[in-house]
PDB file of N, CA and C in Angstrom:
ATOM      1  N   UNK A   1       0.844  -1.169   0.000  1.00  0.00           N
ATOM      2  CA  UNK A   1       0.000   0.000   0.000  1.00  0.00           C
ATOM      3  C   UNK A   1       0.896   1.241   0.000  1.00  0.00           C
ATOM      4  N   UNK A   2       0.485   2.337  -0.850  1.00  0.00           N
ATOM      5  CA  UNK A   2       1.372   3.927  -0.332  1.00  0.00           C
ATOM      6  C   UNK A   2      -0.014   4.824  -1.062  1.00  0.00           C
ATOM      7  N   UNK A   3       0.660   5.746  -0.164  1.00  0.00           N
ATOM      8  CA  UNK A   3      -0.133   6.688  -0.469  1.00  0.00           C
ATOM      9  C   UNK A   3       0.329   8.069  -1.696  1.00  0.00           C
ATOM     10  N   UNK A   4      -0.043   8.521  -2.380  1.00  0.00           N
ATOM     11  CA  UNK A   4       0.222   9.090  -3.713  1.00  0.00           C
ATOM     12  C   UNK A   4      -0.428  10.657  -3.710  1.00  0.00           C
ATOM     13  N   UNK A   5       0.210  11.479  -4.289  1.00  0.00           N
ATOM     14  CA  UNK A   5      -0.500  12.803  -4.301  1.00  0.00           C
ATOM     15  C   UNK A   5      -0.703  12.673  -6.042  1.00  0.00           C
ATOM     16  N   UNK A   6      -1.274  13.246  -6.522  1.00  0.00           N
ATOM     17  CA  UNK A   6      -1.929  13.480  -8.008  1.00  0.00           C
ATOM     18  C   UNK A   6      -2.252  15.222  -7.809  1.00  0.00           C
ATOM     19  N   UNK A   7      -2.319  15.450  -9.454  1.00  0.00           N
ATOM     20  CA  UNK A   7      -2.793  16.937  -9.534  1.00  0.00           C
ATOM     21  C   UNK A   7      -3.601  16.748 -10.529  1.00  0.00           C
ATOM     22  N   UNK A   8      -4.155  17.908 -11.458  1.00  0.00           N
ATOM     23  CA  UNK A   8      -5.337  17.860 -12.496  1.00  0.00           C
ATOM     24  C   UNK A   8      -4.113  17.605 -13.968  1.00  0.00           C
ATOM     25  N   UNK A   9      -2.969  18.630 -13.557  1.00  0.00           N
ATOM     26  CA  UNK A   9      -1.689  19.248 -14.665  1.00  0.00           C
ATOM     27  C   UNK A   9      -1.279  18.289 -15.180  1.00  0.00           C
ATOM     28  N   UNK A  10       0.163  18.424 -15.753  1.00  0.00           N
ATOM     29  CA  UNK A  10       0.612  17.644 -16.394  1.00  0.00           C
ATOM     30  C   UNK A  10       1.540  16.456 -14.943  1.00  0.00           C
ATOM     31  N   UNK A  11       1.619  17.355 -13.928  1.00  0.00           N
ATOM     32  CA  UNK A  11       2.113  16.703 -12.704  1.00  0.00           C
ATOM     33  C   UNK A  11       2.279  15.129 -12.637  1.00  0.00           C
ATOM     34  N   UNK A  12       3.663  14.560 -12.693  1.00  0.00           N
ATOM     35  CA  UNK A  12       3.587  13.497 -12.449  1.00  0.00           C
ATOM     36  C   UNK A  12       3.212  12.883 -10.934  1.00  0.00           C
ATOM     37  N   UNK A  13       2.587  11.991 -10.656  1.00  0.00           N
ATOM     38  CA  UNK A  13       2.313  11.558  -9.000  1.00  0.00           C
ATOM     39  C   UNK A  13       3.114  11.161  -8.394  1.00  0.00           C
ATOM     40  N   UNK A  14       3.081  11.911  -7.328  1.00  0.00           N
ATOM     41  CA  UNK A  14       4.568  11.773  -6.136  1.00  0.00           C
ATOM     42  C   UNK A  14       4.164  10.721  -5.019  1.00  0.00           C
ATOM     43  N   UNK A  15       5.001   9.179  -4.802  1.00  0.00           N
ATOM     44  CA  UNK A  15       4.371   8.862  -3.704  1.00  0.00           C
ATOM     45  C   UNK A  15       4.833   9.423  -2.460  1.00  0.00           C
ATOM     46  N   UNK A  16       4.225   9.583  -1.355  1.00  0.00           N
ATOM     47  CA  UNK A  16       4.641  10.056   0.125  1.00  0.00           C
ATOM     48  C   UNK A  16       4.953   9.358   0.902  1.00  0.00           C
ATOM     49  N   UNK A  17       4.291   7.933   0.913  1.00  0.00           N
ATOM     50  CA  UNK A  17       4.412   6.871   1.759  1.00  0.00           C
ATOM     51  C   UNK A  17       4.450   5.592   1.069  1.00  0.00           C
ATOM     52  N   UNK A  18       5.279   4.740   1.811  1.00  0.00           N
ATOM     53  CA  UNK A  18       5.309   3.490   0.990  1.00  0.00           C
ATOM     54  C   UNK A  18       4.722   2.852   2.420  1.00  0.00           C
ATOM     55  N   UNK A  19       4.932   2.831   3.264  1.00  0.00           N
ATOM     56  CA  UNK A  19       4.755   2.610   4.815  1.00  0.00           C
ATOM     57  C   UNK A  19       3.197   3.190   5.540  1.00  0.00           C
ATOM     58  N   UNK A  20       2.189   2.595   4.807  1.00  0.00           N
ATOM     59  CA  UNK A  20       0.800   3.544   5.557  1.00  0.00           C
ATOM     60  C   UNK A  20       0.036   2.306   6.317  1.00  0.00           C
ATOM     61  N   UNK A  21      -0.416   3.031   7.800  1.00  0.00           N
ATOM     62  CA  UNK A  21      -1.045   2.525   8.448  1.00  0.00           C
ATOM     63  C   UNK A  21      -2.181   3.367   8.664  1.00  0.00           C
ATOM     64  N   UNK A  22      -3.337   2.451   9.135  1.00  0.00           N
ATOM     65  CA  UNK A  22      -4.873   3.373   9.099  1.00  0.00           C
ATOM     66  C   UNK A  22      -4.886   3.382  10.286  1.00  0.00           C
ATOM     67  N   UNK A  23      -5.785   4.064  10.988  1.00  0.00           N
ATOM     68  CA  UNK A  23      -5.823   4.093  12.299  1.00  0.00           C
ATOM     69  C   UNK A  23      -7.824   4.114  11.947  1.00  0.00           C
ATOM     70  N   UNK A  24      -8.326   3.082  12.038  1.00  0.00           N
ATOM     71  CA  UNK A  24      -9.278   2.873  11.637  1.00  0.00           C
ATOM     72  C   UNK A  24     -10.265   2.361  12.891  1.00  0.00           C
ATOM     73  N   UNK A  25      -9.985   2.571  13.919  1.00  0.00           N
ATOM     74  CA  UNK A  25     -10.819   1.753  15.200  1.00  0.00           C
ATOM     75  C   UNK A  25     -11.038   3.086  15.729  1.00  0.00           C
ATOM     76  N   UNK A  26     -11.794   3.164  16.649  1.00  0.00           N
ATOM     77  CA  UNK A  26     -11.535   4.063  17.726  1.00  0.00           C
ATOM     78  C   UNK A  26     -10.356   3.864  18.652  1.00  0.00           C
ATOM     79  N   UNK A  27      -9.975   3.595  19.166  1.00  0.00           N
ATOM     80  CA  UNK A  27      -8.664   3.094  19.819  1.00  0.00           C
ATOM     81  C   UNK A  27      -7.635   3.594  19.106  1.00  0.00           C
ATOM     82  N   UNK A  28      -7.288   3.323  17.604  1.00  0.00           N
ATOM     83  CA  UNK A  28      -5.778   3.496  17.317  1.00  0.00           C
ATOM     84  C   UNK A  28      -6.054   5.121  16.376  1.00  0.00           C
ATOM     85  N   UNK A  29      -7.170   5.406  16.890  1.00  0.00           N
ATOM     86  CA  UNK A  29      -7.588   6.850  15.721  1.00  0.00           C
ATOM     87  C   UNK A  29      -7.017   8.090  17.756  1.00  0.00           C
ATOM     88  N   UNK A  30      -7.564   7.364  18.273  1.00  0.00           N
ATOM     89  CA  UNK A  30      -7.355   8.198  20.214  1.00  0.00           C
ATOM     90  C   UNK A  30      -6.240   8.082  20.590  1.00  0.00           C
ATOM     91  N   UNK A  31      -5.332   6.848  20.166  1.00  0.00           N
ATOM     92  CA  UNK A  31      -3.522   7.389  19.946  1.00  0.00           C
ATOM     93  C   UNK A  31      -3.274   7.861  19.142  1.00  0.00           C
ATOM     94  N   UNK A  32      -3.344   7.604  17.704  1.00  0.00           N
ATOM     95  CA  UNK A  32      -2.758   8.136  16.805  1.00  0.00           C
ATOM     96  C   UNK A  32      -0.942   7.884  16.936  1.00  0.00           C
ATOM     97  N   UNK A  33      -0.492   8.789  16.904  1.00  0.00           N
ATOM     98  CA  UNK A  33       1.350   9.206  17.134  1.00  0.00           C
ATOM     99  C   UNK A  33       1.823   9.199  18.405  1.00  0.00           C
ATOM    100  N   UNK A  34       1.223   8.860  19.563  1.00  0.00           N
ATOM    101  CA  UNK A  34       1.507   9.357  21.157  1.00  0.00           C
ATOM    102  C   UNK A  34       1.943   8.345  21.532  1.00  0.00           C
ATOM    103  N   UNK A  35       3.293   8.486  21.840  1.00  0.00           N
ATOM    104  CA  UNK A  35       3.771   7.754  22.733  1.00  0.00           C
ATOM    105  C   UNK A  35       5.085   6.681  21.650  1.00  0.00           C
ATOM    106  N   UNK A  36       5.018   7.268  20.468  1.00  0.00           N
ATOM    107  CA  UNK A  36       6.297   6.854  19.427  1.00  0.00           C
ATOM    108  C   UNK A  36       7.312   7.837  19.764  1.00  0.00           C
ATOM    109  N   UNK A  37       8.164   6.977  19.257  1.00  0.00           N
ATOM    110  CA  UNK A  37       9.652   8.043  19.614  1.00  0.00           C
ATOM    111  C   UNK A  37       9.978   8.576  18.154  1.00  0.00           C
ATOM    112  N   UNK A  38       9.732   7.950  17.138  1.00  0.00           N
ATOM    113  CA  UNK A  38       9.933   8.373  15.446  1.00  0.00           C
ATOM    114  C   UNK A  38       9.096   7.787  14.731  1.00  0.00           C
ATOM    115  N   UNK A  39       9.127   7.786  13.523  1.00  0.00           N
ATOM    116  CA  UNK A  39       8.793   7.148  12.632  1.00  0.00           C
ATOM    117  C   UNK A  39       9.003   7.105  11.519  1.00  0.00           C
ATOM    118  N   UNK A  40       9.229   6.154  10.272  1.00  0.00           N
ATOM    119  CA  UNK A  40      10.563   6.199   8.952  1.00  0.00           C
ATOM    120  C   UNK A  40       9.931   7.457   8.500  1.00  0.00           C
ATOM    121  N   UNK A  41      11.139   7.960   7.202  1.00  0.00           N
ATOM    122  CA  UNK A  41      10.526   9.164   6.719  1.00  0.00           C
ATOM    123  C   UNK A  41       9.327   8.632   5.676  1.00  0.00           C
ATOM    124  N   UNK A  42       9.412   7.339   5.171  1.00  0.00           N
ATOM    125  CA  UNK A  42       8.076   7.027   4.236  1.00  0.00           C
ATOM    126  C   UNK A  42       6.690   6.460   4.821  1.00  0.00           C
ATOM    127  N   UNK A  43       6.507   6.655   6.238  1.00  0.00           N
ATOM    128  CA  UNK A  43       5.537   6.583   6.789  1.00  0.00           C
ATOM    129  C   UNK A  43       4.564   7.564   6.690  1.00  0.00           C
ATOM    130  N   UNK A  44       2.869   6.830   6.964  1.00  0.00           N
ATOM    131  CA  UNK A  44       2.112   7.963   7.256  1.00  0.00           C
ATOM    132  C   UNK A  44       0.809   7.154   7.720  1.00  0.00           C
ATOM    133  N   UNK A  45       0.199   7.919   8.795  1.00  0.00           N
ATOM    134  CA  UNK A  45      -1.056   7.212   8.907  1.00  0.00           C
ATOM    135  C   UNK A  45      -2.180   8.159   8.846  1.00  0.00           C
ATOM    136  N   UNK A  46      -2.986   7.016   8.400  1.00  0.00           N
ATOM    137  CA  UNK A  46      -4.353   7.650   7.502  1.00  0.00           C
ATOM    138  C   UNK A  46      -5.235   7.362   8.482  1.00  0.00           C
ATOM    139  N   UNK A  47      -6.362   8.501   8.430  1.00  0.00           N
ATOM    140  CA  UNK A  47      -7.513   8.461   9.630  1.00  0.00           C
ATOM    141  C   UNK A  47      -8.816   8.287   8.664  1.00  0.00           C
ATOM    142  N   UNK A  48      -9.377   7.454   8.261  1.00  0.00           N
ATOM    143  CA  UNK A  48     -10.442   7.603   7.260  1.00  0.00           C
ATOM    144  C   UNK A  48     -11.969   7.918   8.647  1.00  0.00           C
ATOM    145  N   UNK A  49     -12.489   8.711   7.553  1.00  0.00           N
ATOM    146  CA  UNK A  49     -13.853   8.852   8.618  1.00  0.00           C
ATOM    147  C   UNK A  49     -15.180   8.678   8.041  1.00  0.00           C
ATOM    148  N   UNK A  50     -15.779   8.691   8.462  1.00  0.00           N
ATOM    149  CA  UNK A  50     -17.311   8.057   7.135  1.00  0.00           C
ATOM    150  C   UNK A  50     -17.955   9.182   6.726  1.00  0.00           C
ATOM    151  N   UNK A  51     -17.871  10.163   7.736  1.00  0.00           N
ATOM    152  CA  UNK A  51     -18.145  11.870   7.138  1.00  0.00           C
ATOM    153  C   UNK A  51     -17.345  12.835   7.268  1.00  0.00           C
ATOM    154  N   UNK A  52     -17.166  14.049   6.531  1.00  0.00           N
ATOM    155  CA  UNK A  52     -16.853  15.257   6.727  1.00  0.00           C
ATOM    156  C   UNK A  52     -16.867  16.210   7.274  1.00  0.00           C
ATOM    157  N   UNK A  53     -16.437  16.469   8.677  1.00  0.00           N
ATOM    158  CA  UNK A  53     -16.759  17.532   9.805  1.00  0.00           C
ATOM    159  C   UNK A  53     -15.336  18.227  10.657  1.00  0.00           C
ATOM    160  N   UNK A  54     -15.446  18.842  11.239  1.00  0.00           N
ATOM    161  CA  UNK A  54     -14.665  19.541  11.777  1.00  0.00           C
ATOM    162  C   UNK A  54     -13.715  18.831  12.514  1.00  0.00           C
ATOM    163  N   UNK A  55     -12.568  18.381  12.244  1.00  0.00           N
ATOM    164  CA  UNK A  55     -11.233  17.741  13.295  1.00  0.00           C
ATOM    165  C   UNK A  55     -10.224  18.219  13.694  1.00  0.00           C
ATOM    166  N   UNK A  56     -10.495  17.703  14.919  1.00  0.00           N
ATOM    167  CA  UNK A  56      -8.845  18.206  15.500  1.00  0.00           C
ATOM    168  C   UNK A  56      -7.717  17.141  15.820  1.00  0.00           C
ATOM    169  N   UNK A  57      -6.607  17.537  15.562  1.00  0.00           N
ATOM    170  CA  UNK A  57      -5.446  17.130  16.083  1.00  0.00           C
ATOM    171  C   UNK A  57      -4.459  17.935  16.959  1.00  0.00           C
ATOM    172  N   UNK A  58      -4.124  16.526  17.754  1.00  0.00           N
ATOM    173  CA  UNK A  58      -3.460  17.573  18.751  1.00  0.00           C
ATOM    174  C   UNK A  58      -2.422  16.772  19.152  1.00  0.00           C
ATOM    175  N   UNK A  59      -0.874  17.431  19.842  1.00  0.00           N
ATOM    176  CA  UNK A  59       0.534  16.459  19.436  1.00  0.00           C
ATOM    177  C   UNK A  59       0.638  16.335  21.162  1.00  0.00           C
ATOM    178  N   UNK A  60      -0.360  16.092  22.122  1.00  0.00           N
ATOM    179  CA  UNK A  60       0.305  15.582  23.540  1.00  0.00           C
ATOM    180  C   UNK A  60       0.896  14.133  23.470  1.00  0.00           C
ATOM    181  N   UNK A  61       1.763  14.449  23.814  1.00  0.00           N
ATOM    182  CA  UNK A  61       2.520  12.871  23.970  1.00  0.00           C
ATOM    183  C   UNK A  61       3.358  12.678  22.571  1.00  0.00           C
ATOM    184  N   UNK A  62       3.396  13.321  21.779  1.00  0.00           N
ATOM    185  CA  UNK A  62       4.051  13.153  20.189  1.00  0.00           C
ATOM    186  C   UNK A  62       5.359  13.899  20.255  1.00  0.00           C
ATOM    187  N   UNK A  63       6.417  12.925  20.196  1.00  0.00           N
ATOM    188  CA  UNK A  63       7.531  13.615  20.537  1.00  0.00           C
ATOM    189  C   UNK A  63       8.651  14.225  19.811  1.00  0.00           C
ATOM    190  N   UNK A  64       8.134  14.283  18.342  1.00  0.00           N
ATOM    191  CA  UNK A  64       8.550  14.590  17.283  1.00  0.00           C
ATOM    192  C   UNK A  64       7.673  15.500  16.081  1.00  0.00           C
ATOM    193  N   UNK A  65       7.927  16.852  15.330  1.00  0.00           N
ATOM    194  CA  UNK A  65       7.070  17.347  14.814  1.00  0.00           C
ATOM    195  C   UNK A  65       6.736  16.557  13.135  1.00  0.00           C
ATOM    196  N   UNK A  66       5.299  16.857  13.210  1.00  0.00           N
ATOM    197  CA  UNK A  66       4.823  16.030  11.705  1.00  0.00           C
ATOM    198  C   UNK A  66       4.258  17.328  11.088  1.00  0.00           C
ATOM    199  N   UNK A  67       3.863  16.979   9.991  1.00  0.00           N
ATOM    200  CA  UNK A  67       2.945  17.500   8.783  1.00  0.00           C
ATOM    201  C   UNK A  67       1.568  16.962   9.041  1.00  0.00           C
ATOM    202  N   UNK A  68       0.207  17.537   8.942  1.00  0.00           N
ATOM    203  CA  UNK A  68      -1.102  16.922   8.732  1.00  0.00           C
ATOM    204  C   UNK A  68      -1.508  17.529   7.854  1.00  0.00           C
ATOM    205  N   UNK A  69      -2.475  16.526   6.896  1.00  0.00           N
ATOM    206  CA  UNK A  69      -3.381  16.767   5.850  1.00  0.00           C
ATOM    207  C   UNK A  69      -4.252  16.297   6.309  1.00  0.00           C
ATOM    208  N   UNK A  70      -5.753  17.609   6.088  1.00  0.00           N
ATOM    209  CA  UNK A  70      -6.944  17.158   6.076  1.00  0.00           C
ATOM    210  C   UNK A  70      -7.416  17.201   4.975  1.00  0.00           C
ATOM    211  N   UNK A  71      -8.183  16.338   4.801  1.00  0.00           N
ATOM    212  CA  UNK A  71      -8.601  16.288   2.950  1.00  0.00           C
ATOM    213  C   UNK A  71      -9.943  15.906   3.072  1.00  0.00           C
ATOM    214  N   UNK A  72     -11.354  16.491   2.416  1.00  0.00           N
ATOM    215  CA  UNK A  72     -12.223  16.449   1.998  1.00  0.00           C
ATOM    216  C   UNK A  72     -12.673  15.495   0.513  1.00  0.00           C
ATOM    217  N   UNK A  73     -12.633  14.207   0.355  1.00  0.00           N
ATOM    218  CA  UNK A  73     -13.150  13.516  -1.028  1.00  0.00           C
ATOM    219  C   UNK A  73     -11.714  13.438  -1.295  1.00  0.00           C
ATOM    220  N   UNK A  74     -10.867  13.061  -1.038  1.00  0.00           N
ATOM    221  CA  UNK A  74      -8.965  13.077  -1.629  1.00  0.00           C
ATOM    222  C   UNK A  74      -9.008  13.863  -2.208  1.00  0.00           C
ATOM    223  N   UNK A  75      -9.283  15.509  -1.296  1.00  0.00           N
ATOM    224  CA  UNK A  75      -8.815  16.642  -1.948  1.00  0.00           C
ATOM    225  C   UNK A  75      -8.111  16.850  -0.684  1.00  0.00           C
ATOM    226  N   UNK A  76      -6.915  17.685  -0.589  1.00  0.00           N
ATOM    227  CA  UNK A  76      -6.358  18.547   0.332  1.00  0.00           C
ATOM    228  C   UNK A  76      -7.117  20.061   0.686  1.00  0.00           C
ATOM    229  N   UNK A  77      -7.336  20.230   1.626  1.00  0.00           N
ATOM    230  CA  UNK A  77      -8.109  21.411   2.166  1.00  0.00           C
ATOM    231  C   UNK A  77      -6.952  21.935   3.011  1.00  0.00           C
ATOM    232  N   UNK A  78      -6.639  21.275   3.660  1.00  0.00           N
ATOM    233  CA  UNK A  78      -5.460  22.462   4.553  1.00  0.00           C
ATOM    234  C   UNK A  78      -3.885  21.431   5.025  1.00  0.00           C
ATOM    235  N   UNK A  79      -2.951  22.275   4.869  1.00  0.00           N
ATOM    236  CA  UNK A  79      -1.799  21.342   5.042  1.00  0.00           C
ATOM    237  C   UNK A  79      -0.857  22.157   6.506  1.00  0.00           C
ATOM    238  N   UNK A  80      -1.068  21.201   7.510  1.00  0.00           N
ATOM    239  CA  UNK A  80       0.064  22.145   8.595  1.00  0.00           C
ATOM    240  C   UNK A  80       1.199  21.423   9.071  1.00  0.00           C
ATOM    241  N   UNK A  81       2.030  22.101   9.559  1.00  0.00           N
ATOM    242  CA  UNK A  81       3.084  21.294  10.883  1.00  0.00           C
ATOM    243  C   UNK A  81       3.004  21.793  11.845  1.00  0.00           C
ATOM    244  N   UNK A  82       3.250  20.501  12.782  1.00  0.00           N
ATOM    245  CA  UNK A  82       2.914  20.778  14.169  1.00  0.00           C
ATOM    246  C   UNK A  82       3.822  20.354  14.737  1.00  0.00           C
ATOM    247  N   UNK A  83       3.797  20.953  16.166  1.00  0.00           N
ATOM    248  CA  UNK A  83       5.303  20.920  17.000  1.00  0.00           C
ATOM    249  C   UNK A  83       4.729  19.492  18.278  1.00  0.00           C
ATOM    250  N   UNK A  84       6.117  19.064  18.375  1.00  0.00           N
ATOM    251  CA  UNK A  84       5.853  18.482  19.390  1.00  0.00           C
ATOM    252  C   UNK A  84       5.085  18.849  21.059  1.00  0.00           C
ATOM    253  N   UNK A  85       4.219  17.842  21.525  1.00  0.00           N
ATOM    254  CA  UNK A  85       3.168  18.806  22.831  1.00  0.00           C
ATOM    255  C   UNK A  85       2.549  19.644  22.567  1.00  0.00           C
ATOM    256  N   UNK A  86       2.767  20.577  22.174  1.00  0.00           N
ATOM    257  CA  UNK A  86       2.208  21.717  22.257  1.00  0.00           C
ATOM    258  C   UNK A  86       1.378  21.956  20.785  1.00  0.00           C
ATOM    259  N   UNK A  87       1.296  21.599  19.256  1.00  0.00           N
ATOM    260  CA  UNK A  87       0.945  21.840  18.715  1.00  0.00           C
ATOM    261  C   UNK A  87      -0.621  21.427  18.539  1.00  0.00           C
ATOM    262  N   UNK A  88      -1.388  22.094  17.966  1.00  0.00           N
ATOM    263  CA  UNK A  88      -2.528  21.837  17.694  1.00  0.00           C
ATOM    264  C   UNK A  88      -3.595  22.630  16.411  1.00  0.00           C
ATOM    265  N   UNK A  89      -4.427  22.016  15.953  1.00  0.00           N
ATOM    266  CA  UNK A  89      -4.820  22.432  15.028  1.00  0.00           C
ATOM    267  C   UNK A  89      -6.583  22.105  14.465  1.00  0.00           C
ATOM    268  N   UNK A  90      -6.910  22.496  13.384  1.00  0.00           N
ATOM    269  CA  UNK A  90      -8.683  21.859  13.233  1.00  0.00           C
ATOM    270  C   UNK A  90      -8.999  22.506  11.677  1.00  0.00           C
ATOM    271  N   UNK A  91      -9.700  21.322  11.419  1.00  0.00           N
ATOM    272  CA  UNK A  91     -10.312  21.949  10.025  1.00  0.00           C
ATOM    273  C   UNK A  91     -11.003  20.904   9.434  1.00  0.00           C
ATOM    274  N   UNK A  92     -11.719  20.736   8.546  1.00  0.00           N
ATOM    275  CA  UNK A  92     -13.419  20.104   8.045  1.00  0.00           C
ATOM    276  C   UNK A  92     -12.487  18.943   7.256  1.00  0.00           C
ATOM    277  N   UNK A  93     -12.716  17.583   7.302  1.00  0.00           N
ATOM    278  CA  UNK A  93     -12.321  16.840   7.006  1.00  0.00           C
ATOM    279  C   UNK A  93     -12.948  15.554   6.900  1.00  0.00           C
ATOM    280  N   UNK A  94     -12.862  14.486   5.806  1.00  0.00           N
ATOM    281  CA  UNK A  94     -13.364  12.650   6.217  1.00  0.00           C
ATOM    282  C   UNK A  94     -12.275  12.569   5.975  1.00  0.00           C
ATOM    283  N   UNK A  95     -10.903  12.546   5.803  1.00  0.00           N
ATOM    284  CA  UNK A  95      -9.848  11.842   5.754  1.00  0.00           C
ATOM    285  C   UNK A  95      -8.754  12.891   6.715  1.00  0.00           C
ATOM    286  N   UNK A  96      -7.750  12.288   7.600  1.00  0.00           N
ATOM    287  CA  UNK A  96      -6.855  13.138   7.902  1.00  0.00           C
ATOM    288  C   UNK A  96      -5.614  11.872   7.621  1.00  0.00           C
ATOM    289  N   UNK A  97      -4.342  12.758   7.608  1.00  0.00           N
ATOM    290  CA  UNK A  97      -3.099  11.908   7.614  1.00  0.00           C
ATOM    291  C   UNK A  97      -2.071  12.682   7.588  1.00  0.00           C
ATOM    292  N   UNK A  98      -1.341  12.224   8.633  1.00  0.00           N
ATOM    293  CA  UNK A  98      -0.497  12.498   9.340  1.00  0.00           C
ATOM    294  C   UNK A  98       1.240  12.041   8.589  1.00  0.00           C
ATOM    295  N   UNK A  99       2.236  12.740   8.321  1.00  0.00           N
ATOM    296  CA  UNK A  99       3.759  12.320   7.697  1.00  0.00           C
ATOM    297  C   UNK A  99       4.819  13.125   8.822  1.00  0.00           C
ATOM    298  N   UNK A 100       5.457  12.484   8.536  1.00  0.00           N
ATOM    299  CA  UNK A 100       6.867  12.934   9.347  1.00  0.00           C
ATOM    300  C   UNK A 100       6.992  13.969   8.735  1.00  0.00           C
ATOM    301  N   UNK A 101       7.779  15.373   9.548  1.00  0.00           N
ATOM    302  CA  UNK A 101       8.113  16.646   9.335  1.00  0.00           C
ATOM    303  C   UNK A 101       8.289  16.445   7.728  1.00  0.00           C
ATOM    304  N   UNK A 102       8.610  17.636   6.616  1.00  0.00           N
ATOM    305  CA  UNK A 102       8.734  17.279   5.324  1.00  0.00           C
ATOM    306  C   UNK A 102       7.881  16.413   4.672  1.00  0.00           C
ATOM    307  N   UNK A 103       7.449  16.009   4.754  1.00  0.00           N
ATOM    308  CA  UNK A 103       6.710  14.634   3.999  1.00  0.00           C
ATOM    309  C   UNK A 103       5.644  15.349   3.636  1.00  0.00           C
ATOM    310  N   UNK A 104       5.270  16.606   3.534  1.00  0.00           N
ATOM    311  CA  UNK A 104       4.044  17.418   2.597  1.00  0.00           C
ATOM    312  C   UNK A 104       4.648  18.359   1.958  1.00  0.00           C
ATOM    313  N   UNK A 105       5.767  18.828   2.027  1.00  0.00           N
ATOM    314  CA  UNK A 105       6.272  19.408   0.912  1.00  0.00           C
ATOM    315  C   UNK A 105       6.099  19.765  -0.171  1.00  0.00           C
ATOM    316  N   UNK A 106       5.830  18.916  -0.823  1.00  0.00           N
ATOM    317  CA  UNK A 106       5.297  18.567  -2.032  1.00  0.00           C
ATOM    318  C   UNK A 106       3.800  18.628  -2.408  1.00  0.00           C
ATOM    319  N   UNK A 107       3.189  18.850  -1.682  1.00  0.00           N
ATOM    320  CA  UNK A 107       1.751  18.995  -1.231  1.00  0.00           C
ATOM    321  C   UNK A 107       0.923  20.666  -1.075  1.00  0.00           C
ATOM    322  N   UNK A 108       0.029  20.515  -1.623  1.00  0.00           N
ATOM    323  CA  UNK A 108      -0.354  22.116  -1.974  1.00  0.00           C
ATOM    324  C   UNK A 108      -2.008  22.013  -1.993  1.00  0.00           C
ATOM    325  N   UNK A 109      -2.747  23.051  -1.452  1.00  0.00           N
ATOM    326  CA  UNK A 109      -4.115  22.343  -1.052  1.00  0.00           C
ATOM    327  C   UNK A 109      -5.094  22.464  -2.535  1.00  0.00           C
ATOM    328  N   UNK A 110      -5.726  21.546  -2.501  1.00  0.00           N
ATOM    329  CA  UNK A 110      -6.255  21.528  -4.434  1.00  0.00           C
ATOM    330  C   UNK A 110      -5.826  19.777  -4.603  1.00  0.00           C
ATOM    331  N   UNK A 111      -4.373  19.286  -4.239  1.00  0.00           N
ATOM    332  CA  UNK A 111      -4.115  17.918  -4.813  1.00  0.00           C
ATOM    333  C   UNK A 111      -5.178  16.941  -4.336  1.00  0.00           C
ATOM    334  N   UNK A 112      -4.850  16.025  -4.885  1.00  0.00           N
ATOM    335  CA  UNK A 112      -5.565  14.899  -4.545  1.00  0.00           C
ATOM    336  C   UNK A 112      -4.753  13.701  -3.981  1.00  0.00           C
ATOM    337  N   UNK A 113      -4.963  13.160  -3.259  1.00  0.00           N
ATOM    338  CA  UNK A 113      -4.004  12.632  -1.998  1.00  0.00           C
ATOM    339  C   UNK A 113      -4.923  10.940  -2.302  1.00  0.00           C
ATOM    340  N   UNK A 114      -4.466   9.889  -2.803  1.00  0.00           N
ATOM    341  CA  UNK A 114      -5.071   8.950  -2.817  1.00  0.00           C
ATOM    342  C   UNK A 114      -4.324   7.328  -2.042  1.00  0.00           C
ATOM    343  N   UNK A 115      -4.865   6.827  -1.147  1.00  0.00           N
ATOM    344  CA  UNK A 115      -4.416   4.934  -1.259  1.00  0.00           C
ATOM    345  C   UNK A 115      -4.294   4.344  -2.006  1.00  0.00           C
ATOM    346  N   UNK A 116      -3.110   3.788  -2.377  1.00  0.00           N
ATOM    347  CA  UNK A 116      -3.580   2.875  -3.201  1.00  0.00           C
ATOM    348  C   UNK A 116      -3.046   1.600  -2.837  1.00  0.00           C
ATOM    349  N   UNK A 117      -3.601   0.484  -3.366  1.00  0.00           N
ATOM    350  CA  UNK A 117      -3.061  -1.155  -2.738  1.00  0.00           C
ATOM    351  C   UNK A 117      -1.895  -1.888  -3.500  1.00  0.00           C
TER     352      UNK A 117
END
C-alpha cells in the first residue's frame, strides 16, 4: 500500500508513503502518534472517517514534529506542521493523515491525496 499525491496538470504523481497505516478503530484513531519516539521518513497514517466535519489534532505525547493533511473527497483542504506537545490544530475533514516533518512538501491544497493497494 502507499499513499500518492496526483494533480489535475501535467504533474507526475509523487508517492509520500510506501509505509501507511490506518488508524481505523476508535482506539488506534485516540492514539494516533503518542507515545512513538519516530517514525521512517516514508511513513504515514491515515484516519479515514465516514463523514466530513470539523477535526482536531493535537501532538500531547508526540515527541517529534509532523505534517497533517486534512482532505475532503482526496482533496487537500489544509496542510500544517505541528510541534511536538504543544501543537494543535482543526479543520473540516473525512480523511486526515499524518507524515513525518517534510513529507508534505510537495503537497499544496487543491491535490488529490489517494491509497492505493
Amino acid at each position: 500500500m502507499r499513499l500518492v499525491c496526483e494533480r489535475d496538470d501535467d504533474f507526475k504523481p509523487v508517492t509520500l508513503a510506501t509505509r501507511v497505516e490506518t488508524a481505523d478503530s476508535l482506539l488506534s484513531q485516540t492514539r494516533g502518534l503518542m507515545f512513538r519516539r519516530s517514525i521512517p521518513e516514508d511513513y504515514a497514517l491515515v484516519f479515514p472517517f465516514e463523514t466530513a466535519k470539523t477535526r482536531d489534532v493535537h501532538m500531547l505525547f508526540v515527541f517529534f514534529p509532523i505534517d497533517v493533511c486534512w482532505l475532503v473527497d482526496d482533496t487537500v483542504e489544509r496542510i500544517e506542521r505541528l510541534n511536538p506537545f504543544t501543537g494543535h490544530a482543526r479543520e473540516k475533514a473525512d480523511t486526515i493523515v499524518e507524515l513525518p516533518a517534510g513529507g508534505a512538501d510537495e503537497l499544496s491544497v487543491g491535490d488529490r491525496v489517494v491509497l492505493e493497494e
